[in-house]
N, C-alpha and C. Protein backbone atom coordinates (compact mmCIF):
# COMPACT_ATOMS: atom_id res chain seq x y z
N UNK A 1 -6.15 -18.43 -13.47
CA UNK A 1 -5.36 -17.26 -13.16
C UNK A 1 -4.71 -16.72 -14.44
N UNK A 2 -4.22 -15.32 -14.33
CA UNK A 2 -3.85 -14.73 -15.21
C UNK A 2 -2.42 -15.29 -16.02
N UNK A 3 -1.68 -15.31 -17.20
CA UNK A 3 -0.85 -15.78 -17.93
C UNK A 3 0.45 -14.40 -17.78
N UNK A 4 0.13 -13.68 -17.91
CA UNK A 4 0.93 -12.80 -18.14
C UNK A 4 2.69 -12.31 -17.15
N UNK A 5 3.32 -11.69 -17.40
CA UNK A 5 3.92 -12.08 -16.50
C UNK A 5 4.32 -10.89 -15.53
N UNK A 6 5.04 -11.50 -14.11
CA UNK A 6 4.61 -10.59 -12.60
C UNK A 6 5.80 -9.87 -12.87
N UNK A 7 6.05 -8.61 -12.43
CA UNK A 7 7.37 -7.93 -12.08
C UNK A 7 7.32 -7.79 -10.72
N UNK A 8 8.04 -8.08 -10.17
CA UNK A 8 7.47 -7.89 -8.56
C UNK A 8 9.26 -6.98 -8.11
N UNK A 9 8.53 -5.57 -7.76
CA UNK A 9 9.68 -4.82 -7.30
C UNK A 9 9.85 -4.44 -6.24
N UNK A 10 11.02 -4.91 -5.35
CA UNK A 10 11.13 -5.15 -4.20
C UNK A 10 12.21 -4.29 -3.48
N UNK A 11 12.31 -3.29 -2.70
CA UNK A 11 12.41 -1.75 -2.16
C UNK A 11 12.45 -2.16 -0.89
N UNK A 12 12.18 -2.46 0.20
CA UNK A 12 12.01 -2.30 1.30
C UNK A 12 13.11 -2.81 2.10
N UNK A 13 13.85 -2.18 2.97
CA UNK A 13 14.66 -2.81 3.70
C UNK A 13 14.22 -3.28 4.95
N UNK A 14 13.26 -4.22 4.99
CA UNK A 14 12.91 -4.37 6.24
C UNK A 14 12.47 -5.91 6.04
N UNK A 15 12.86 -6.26 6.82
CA UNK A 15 13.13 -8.31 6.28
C UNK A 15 11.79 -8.61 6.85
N UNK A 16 11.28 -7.89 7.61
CA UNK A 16 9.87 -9.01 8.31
C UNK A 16 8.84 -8.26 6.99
N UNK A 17 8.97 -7.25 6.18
CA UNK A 17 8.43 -7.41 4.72
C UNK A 17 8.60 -8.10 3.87
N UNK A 18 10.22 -8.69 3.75
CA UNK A 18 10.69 -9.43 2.91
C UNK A 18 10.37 -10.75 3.02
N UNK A 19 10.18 -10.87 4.17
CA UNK A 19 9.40 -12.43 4.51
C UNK A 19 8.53 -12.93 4.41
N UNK A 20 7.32 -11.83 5.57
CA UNK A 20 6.34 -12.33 5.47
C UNK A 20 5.14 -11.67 4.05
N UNK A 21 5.59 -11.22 3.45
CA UNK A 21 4.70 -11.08 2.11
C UNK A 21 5.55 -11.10 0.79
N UNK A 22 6.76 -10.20 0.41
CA UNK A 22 7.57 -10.33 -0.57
C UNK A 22 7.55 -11.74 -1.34
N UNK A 23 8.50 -12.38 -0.29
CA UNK A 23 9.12 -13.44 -0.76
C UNK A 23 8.27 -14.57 -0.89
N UNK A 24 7.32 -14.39 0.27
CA UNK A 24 5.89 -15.64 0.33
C UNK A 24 5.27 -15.25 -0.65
N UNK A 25 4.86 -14.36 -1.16
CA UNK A 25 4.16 -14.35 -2.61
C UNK A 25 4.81 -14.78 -3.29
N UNK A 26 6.00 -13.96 -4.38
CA UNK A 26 6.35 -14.59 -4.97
C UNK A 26 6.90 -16.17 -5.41
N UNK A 27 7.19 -16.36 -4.25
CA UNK A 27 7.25 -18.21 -4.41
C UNK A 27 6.41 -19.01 -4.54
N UNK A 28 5.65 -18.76 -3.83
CA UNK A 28 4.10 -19.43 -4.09
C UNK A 28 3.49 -19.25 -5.27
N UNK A 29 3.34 -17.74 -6.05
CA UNK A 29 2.57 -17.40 -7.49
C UNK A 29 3.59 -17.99 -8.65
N UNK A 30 4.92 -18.49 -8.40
CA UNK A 30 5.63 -19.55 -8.99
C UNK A 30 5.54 -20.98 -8.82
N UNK A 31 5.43 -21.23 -7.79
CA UNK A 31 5.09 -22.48 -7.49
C UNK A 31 3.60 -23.25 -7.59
N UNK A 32 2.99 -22.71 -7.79
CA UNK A 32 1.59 -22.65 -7.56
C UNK A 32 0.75 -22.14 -9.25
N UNK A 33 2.03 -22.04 -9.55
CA UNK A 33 1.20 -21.58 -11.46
C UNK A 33 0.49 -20.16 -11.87
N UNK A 34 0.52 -19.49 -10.87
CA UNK A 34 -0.67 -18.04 -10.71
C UNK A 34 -0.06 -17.34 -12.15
N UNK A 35 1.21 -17.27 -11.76
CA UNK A 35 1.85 -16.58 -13.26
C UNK A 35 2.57 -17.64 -14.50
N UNK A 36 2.90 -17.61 -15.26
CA UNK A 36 3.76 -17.97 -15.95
C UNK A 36 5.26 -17.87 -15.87
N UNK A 37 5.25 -16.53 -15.84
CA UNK A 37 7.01 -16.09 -15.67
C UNK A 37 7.01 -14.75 -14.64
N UNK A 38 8.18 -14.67 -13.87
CA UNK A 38 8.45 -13.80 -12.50
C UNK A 38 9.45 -13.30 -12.92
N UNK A 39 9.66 -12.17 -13.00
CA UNK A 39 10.76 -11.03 -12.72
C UNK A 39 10.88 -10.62 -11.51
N UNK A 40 11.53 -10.92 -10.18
CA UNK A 40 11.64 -10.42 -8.98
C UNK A 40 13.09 -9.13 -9.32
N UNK A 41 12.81 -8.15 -8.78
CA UNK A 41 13.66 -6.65 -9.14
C UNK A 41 14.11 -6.41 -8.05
N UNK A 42 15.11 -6.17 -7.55
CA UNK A 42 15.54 -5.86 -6.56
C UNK A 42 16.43 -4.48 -6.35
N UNK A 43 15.62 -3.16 -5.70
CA UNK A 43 15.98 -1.84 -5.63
C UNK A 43 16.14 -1.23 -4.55
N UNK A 44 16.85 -0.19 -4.42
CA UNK A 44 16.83 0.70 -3.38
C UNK A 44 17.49 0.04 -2.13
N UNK A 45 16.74 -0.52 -1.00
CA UNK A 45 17.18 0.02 0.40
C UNK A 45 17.30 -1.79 0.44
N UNK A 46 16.26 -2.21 -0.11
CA UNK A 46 16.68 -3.89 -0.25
C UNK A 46 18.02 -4.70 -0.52
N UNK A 47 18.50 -4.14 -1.26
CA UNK A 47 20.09 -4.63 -2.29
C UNK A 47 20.87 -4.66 -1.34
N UNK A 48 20.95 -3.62 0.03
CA UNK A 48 21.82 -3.82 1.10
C UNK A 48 21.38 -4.75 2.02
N UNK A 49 20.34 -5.01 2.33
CA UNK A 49 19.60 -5.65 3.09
C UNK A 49 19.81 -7.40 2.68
N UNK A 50 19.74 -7.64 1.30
CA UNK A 50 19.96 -8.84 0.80
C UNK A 50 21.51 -9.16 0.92
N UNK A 51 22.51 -8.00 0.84
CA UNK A 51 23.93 -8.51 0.78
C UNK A 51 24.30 -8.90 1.75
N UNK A 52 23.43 -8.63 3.13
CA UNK A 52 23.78 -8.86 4.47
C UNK A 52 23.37 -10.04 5.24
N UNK A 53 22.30 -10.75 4.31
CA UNK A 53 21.39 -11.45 5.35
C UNK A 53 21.40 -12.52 4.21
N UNK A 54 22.10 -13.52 5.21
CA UNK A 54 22.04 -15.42 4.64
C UNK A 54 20.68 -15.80 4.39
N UNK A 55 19.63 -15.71 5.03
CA UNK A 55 18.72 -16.12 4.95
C UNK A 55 17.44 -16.03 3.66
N UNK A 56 17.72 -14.46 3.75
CA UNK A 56 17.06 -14.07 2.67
C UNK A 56 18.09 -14.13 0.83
N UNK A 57 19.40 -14.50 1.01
CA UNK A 57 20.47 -14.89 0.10
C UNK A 57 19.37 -16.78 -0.01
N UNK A 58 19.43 -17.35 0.40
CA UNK A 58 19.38 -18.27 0.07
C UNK A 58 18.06 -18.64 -0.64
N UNK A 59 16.76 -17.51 -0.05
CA UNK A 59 15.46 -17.77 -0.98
C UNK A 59 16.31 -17.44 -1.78
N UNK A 60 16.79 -16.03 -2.55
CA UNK A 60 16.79 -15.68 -3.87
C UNK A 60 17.34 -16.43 -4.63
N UNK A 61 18.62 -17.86 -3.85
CA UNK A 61 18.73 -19.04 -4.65
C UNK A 61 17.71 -19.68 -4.94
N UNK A 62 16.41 -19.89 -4.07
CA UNK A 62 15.93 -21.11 -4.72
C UNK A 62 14.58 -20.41 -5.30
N UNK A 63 14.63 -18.80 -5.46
CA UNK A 63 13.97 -18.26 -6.52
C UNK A 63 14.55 -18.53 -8.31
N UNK A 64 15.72 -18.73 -8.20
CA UNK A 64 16.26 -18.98 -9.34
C UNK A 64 16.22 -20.59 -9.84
N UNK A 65 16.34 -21.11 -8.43
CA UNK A 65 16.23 -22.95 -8.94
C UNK A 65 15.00 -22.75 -9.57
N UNK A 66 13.87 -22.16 -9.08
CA UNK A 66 12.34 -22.36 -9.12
C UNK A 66 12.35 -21.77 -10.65
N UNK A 67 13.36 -20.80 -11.50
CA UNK A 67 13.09 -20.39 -12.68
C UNK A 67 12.62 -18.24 -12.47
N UNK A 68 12.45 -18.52 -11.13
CA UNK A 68 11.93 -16.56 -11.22
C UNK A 68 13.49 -16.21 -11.41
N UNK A 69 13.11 -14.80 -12.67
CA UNK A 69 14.35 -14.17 -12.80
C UNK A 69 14.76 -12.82 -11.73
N UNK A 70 15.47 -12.98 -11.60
CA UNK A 70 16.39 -12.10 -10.65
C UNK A 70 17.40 -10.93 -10.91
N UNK A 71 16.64 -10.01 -10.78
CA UNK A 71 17.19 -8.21 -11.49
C UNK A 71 17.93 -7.88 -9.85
N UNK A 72 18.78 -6.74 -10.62
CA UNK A 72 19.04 -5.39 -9.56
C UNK A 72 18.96 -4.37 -9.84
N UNK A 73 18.80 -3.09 -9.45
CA UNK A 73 19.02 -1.74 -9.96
C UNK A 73 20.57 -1.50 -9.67
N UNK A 74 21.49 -1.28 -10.46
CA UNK A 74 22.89 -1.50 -10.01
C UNK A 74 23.37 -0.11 -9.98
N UNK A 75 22.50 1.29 -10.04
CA UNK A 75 23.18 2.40 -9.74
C UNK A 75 22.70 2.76 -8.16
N UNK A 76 21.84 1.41 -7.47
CA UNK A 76 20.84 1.37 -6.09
C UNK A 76 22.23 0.76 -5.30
N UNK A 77 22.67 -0.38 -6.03
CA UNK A 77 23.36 -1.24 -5.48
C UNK A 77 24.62 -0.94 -5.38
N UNK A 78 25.27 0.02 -6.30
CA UNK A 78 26.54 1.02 -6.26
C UNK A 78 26.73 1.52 -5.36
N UNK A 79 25.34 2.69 -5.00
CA UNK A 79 25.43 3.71 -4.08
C UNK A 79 25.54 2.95 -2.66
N UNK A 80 25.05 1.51 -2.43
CA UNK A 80 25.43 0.51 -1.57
C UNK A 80 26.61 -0.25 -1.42
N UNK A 81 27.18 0.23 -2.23
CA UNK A 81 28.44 -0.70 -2.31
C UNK A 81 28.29 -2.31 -2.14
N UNK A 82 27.27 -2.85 -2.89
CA UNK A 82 26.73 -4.29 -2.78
C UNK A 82 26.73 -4.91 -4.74
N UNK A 83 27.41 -4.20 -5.63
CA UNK A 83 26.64 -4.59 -6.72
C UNK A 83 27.76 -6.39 -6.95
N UNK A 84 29.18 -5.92 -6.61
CA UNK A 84 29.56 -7.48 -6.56
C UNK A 84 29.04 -8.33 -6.16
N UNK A 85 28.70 -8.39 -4.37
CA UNK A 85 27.89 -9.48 -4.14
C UNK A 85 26.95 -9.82 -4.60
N UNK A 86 25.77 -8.93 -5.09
CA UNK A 86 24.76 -9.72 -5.60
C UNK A 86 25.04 -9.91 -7.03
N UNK A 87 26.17 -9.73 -7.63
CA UNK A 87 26.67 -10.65 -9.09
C UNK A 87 27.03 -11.70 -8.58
N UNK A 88 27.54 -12.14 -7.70
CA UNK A 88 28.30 -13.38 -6.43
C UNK A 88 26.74 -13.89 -6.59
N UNK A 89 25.79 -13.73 -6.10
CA UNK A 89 24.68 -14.22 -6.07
C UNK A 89 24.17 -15.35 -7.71
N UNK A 90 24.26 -14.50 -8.09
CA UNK A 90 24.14 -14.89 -9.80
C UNK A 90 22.93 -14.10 -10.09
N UNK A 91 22.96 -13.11 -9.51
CA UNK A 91 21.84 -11.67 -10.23
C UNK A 91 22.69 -11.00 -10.46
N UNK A 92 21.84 -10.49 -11.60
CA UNK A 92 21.91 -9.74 -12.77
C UNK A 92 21.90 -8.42 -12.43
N UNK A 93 22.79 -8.00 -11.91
CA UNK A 93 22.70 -6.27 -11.69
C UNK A 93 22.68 -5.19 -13.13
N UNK A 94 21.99 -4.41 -13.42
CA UNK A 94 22.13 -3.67 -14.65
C UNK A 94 21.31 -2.35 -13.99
N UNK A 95 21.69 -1.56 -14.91
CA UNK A 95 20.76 -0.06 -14.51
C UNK A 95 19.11 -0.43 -15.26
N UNK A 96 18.00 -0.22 -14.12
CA UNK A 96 16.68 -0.73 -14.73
C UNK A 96 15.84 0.22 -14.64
N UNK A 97 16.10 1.50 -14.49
CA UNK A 97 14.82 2.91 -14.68
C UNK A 97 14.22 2.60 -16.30
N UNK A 98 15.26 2.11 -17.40
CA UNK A 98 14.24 1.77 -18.40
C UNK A 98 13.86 0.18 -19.00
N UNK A 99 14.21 -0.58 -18.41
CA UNK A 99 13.79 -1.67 -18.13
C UNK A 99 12.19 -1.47 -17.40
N UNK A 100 12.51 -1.07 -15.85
CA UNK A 100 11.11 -0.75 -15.16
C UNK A 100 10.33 -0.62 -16.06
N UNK A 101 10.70 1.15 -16.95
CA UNK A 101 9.34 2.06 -17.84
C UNK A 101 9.17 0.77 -18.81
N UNK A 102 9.80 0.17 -19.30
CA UNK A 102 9.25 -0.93 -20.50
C UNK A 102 7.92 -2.24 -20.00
N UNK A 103 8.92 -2.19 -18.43
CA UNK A 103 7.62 -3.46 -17.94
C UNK A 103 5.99 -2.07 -17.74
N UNK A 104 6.39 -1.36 -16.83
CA UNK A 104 5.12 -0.57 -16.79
C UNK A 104 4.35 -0.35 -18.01
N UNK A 105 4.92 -0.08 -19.03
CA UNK A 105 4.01 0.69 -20.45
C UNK A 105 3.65 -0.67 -21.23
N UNK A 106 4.01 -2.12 -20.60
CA UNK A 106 3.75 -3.43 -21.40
C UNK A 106 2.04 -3.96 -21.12
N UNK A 107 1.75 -4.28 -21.90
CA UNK A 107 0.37 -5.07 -21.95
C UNK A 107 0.31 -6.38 -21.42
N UNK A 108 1.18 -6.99 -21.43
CA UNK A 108 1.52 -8.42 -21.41
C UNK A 108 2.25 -8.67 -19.89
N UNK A 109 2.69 -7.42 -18.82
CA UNK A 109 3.44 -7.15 -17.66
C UNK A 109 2.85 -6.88 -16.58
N UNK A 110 2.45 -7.32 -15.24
CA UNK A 110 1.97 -6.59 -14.29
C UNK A 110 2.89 -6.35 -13.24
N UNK A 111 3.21 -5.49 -12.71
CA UNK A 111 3.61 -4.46 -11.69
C UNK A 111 3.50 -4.48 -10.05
N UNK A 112 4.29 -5.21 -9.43
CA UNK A 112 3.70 -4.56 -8.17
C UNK A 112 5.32 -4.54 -7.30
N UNK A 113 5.01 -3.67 -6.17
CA UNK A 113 5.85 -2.96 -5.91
C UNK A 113 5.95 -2.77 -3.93
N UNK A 114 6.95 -2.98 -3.42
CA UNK A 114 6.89 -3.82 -2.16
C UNK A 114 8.15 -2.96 -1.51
């Protein structure tokens, strides 16, 4: 499998997405070696969705035990009024429109988007 590493950007407020493909990929293409290194991003309609729900709080802990790094879009998470909690989390909230454009225009980055 490929070396390079995953950005996996995650948008959807709808947990039976977040479950049954989001989060099951990414844990597995970490656990399982597919990538090297994981950037899981967390934007838009998700950031509220994660501040609310224990369940899906506790993968994104043991996305971090596992080593995947853990973004927010924090002008997503503002307009949510969620950017404390998910600093409470121990993600990294920052503004990422040019973060994103840097992973997109990278050679070494692949992209996908959920």
């Amino acid at each position: 499998m490929g070396k390079e590493r995953l950005i996996v950007v995650w948008t959807s407020g709808d947990k039976d997405v977040a479950e049954k493909m989001v989060f099951m990929y990414t844990l597995n293409a970490k656990l399982r070696g597919w990538w090297d290194n994981i950037c899981f991003i967390i934007w838009g309609p998700s950031s509220k969705l994660l501040s609310e729900d224990k369940d899906l709080q506790e993968q994104i802990i043991k996305f971090q035990k596992e080593g995947i790094k853990v973004e927010a879009c924090q002008a997503c998470a503002d307009q949510y009024g969620v950017s404390d909690k998910l600093r409470e989390l121990g993600i990294e909230v920052k503004y990422m429109g040019e973060p994103l454009t840097e992973y997109i225009k990278s050679d070494k980055d692949k992209v996908i988007t959920f």
